[in-house]
PDB file of N, CA and C in Angstrom:
ATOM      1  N   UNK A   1     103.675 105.982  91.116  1.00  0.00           N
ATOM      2  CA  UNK A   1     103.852 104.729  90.426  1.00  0.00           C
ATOM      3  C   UNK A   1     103.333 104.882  89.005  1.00  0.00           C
ATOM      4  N   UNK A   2     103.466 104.015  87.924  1.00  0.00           N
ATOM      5  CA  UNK A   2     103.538 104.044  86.639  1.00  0.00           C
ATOM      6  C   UNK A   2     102.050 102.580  86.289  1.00  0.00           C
ATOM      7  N   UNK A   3     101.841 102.922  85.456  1.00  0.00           N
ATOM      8  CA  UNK A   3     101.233 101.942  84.989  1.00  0.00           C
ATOM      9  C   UNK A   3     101.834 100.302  84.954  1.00  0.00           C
ATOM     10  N   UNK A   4     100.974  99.354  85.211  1.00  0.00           N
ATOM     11  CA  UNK A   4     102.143  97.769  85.513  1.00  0.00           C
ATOM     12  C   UNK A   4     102.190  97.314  83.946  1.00  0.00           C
ATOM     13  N   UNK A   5     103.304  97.083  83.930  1.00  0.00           N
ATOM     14  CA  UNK A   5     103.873  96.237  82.259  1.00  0.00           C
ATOM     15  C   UNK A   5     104.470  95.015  82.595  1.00  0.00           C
ATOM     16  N   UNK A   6     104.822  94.162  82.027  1.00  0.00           N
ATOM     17  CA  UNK A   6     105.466  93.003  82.072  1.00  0.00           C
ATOM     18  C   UNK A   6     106.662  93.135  81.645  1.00  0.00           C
ATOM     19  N   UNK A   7     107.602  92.652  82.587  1.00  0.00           N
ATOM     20  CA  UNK A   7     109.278  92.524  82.056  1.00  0.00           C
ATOM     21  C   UNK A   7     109.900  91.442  81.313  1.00  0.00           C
ATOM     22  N   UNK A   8     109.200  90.027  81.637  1.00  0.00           N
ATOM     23  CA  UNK A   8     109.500  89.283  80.330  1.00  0.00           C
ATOM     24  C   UNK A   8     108.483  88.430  80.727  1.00  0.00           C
ATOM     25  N   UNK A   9     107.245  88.084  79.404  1.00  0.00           N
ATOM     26  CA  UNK A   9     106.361  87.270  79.094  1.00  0.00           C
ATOM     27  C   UNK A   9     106.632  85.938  78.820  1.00  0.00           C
ATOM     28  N   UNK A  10     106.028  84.477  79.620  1.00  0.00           N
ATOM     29  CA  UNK A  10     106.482  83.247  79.762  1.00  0.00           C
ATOM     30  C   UNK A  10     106.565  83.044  78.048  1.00  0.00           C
ATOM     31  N   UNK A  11     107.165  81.720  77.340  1.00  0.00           N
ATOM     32  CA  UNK A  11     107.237  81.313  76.390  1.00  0.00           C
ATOM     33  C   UNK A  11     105.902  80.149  75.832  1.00  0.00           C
ATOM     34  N   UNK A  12     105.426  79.855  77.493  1.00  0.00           N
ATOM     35  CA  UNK A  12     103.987  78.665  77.404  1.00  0.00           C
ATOM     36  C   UNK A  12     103.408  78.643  78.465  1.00  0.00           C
ATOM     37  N   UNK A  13     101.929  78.240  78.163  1.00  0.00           N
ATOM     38  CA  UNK A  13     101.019  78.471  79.807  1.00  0.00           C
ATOM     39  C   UNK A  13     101.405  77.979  81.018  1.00  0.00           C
ATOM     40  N   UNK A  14     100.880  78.163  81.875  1.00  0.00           N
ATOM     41  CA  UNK A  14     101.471  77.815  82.520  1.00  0.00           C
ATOM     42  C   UNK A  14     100.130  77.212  83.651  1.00  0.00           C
ATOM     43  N   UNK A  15      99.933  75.870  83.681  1.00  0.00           N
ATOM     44  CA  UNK A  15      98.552  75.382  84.256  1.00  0.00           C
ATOM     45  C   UNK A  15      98.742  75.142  84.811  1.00  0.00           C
ATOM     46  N   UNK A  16      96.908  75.513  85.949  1.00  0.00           N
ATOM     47  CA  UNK A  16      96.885  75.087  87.198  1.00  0.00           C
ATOM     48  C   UNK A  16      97.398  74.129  88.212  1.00  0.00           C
ATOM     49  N   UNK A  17      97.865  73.161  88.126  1.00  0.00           N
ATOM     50  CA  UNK A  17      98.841  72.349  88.923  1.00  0.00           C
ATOM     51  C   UNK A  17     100.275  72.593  88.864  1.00  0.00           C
ATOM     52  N   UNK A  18     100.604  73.665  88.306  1.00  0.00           N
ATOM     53  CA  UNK A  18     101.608  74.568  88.310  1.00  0.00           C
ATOM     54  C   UNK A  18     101.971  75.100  89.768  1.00  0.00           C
ATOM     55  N   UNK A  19     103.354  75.206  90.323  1.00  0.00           N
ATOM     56  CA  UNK A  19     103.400  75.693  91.280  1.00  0.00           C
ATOM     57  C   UNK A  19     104.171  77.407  91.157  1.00  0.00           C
ATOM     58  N   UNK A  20     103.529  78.186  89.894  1.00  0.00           N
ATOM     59  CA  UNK A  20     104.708  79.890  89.762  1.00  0.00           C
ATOM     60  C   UNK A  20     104.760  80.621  90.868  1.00  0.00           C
ATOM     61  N   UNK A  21     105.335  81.348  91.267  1.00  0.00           N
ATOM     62  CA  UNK A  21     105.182  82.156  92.648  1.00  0.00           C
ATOM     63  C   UNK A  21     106.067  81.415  93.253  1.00  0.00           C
ATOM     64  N   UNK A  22     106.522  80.552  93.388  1.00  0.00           N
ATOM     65  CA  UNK A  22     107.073  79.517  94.798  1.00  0.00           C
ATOM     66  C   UNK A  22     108.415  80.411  94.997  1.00  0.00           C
ATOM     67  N   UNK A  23     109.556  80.727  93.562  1.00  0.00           N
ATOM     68  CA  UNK A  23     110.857  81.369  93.640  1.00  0.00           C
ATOM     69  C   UNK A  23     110.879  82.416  92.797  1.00  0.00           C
ATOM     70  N   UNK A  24     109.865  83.956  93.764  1.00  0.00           N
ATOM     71  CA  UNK A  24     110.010  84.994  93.323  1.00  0.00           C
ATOM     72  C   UNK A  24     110.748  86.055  94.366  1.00  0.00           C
ATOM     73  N   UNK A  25     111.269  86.824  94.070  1.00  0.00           N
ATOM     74  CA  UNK A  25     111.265  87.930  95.343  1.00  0.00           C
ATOM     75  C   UNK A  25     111.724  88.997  94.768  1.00  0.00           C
ATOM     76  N   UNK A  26     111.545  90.547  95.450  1.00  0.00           N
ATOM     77  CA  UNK A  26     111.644  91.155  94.947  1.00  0.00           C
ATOM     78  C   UNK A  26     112.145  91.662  96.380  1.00  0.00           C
ATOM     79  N   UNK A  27     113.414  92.603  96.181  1.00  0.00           N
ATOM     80  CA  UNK A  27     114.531  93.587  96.789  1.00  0.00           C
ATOM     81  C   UNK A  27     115.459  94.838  96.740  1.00  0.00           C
ATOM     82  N   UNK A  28     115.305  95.431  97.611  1.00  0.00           N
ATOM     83  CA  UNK A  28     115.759  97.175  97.570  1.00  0.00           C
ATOM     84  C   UNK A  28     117.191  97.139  97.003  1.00  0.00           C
ATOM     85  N   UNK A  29     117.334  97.800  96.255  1.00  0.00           N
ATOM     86  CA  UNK A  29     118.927  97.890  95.988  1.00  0.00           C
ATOM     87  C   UNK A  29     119.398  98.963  96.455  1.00  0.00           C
ATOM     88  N   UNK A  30     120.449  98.355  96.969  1.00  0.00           N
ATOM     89  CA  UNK A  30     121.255  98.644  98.581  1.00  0.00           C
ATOM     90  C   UNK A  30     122.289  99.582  98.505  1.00  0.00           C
ATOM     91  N   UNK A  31     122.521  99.913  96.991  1.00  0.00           N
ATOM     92  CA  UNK A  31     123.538 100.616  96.254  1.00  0.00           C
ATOM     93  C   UNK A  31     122.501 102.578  96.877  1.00  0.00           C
ATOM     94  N   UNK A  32     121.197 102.182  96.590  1.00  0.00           N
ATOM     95  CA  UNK A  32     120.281 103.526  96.185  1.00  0.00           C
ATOM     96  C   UNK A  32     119.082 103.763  97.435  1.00  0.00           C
ATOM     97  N   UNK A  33     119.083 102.644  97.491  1.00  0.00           N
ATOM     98  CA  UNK A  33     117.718 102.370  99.000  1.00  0.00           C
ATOM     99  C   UNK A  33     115.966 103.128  98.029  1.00  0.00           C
ATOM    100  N   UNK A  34     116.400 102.945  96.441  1.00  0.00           N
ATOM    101  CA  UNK A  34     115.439 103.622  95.437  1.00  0.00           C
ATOM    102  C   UNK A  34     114.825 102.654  94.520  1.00  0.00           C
ATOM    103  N   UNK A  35     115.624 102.172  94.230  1.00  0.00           N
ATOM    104  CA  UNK A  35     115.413 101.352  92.729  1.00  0.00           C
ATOM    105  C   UNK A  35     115.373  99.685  93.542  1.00  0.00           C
ATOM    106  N   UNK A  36     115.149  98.629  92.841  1.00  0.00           N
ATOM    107  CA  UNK A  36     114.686  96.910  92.691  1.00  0.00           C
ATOM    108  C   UNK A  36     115.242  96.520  91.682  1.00  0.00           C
ATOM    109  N   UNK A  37     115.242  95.181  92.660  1.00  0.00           N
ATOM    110  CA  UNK A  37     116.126  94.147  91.869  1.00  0.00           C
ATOM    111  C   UNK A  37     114.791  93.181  92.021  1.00  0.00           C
ATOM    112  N   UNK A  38     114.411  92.398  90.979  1.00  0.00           N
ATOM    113  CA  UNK A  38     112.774  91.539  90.771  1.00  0.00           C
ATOM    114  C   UNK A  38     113.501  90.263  90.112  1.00  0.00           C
ATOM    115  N   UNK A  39     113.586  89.094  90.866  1.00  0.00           N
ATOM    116  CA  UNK A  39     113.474  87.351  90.346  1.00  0.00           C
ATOM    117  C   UNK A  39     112.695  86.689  90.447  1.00  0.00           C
ATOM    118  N   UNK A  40     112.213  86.677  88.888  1.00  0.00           N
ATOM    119  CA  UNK A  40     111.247  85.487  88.978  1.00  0.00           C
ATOM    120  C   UNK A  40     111.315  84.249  88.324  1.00  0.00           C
ATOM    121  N   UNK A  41     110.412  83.491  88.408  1.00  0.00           N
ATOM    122  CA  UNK A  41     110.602  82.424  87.316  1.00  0.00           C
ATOM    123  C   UNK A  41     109.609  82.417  85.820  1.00  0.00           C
ATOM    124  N   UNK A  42     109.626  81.533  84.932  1.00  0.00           N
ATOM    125  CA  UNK A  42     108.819  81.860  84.121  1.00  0.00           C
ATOM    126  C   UNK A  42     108.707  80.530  83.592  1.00  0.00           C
ATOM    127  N   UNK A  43     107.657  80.458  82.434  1.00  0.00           N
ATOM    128  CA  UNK A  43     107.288  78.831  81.567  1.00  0.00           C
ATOM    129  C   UNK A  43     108.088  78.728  80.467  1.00  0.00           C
ATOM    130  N   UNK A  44     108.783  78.083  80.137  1.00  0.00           N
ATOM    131  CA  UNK A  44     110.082  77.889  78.925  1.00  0.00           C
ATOM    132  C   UNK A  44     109.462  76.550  78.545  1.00  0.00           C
ATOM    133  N   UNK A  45     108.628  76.208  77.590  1.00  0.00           N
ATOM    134  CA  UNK A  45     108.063  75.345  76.957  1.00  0.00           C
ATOM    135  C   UNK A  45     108.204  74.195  77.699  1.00  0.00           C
ATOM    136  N   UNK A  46     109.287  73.618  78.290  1.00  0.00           N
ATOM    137  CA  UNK A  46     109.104  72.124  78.647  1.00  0.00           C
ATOM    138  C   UNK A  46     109.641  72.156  80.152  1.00  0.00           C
ATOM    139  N   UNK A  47     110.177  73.221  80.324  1.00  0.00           N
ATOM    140  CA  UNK A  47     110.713  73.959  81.575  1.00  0.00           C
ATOM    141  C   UNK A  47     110.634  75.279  82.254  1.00  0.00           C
ATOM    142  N   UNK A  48     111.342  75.792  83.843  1.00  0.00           N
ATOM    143  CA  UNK A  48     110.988  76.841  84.321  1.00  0.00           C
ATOM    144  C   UNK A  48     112.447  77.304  83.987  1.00  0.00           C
ATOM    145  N   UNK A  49     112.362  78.516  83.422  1.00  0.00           N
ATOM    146  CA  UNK A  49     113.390  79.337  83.617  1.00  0.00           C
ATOM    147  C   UNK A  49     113.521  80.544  84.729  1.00  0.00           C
ATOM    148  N   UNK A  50     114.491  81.607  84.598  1.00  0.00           N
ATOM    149  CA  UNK A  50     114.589  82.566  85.735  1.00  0.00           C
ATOM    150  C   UNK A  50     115.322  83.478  84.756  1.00  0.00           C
ATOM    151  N   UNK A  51     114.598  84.806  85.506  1.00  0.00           N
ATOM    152  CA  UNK A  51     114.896  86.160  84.762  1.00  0.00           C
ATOM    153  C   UNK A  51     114.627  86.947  85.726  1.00  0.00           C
ATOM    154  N   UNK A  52     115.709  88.316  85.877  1.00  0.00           N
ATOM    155  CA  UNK A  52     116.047  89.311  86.535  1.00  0.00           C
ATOM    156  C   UNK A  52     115.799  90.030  86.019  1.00  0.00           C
ATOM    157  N   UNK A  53     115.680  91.540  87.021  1.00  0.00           N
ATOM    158  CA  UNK A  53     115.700  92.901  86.552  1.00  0.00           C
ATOM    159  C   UNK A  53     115.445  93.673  87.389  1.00  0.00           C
ATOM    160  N   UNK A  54     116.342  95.290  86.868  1.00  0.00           N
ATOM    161  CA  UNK A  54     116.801  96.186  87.780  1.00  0.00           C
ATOM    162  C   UNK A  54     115.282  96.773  87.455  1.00  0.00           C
ATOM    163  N   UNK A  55     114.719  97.548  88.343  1.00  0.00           N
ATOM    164  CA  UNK A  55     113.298  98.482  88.073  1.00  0.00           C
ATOM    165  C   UNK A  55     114.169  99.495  88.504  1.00  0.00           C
ATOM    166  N   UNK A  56     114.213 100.864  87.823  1.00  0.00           N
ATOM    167  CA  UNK A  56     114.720 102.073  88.680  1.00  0.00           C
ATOM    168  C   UNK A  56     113.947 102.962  88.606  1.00  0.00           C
ATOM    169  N   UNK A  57     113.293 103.261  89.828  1.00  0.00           N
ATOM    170  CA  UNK A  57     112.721 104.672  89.876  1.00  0.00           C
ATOM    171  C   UNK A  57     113.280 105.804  89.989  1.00  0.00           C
ATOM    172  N   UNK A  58     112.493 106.817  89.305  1.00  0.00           N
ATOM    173  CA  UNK A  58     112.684 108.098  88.561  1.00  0.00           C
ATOM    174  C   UNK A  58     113.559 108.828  90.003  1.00  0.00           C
ATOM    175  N   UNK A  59     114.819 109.746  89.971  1.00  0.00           N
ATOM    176  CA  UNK A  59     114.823 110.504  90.822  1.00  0.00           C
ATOM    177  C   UNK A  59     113.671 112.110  91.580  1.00  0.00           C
ATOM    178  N   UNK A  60     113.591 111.929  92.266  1.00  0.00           N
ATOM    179  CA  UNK A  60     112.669 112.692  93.030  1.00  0.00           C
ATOM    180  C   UNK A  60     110.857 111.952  92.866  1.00  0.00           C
ATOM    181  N   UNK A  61     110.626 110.596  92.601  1.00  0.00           N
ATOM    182  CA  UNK A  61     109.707 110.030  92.268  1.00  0.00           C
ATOM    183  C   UNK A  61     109.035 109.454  93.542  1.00  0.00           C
ATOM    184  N   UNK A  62     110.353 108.713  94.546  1.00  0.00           N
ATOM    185  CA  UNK A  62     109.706 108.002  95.652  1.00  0.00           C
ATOM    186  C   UNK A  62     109.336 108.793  96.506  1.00  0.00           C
ATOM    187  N   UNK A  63     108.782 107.931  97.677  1.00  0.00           N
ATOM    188  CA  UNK A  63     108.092 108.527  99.028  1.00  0.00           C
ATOM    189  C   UNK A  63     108.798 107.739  99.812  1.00  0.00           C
ATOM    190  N   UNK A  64     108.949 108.503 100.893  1.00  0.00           N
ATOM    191  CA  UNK A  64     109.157 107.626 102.333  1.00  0.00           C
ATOM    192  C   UNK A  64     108.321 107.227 102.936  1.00  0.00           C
ATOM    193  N   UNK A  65     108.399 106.137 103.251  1.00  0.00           N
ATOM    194  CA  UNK A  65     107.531 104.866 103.980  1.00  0.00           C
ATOM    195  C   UNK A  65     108.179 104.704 105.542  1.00  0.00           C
ATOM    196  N   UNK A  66     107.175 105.046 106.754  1.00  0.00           N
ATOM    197  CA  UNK A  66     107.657 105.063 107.897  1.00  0.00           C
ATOM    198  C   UNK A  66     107.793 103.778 108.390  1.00  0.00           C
ATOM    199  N   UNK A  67     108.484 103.255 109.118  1.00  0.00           N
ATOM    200  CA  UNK A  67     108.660 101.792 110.049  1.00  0.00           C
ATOM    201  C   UNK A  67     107.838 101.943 111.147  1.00  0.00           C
TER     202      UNK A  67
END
């Protein structure tokens, strides 16, 4: 794994009676069974917006994870 960065930084705080987290998820892409697909939401000054993104890991980077 790589050091954690941010993929897109809210536009305004986002305070405690805030509910963020509620519509996030993050999922294998099904194309590679390698790389993520990440939705989250974010603070857009007077509203929540939503922003995507592919994460792709490096070839020969992952591990297998047993069930």
């Amino acid at each position: 794994m790589s050091l954690p960065a941010p993929i897109r930084a809210g536009d305004s705080p986002i305070l405690s009676t805030d509910r963020w987290g509620d519509y996030t998820t993050v999922v294998e892409d099904p194309l590679n069974d390698r790389d993520f697909w990440i939705v989250q939401i974010y603070a857009s000054r007077n509203n929540w917006q939503t922003w995507w993104a592919n994460v792709q890991v490096a070839q020969g980077k992952s591990r297998s994870v047993r069930k």
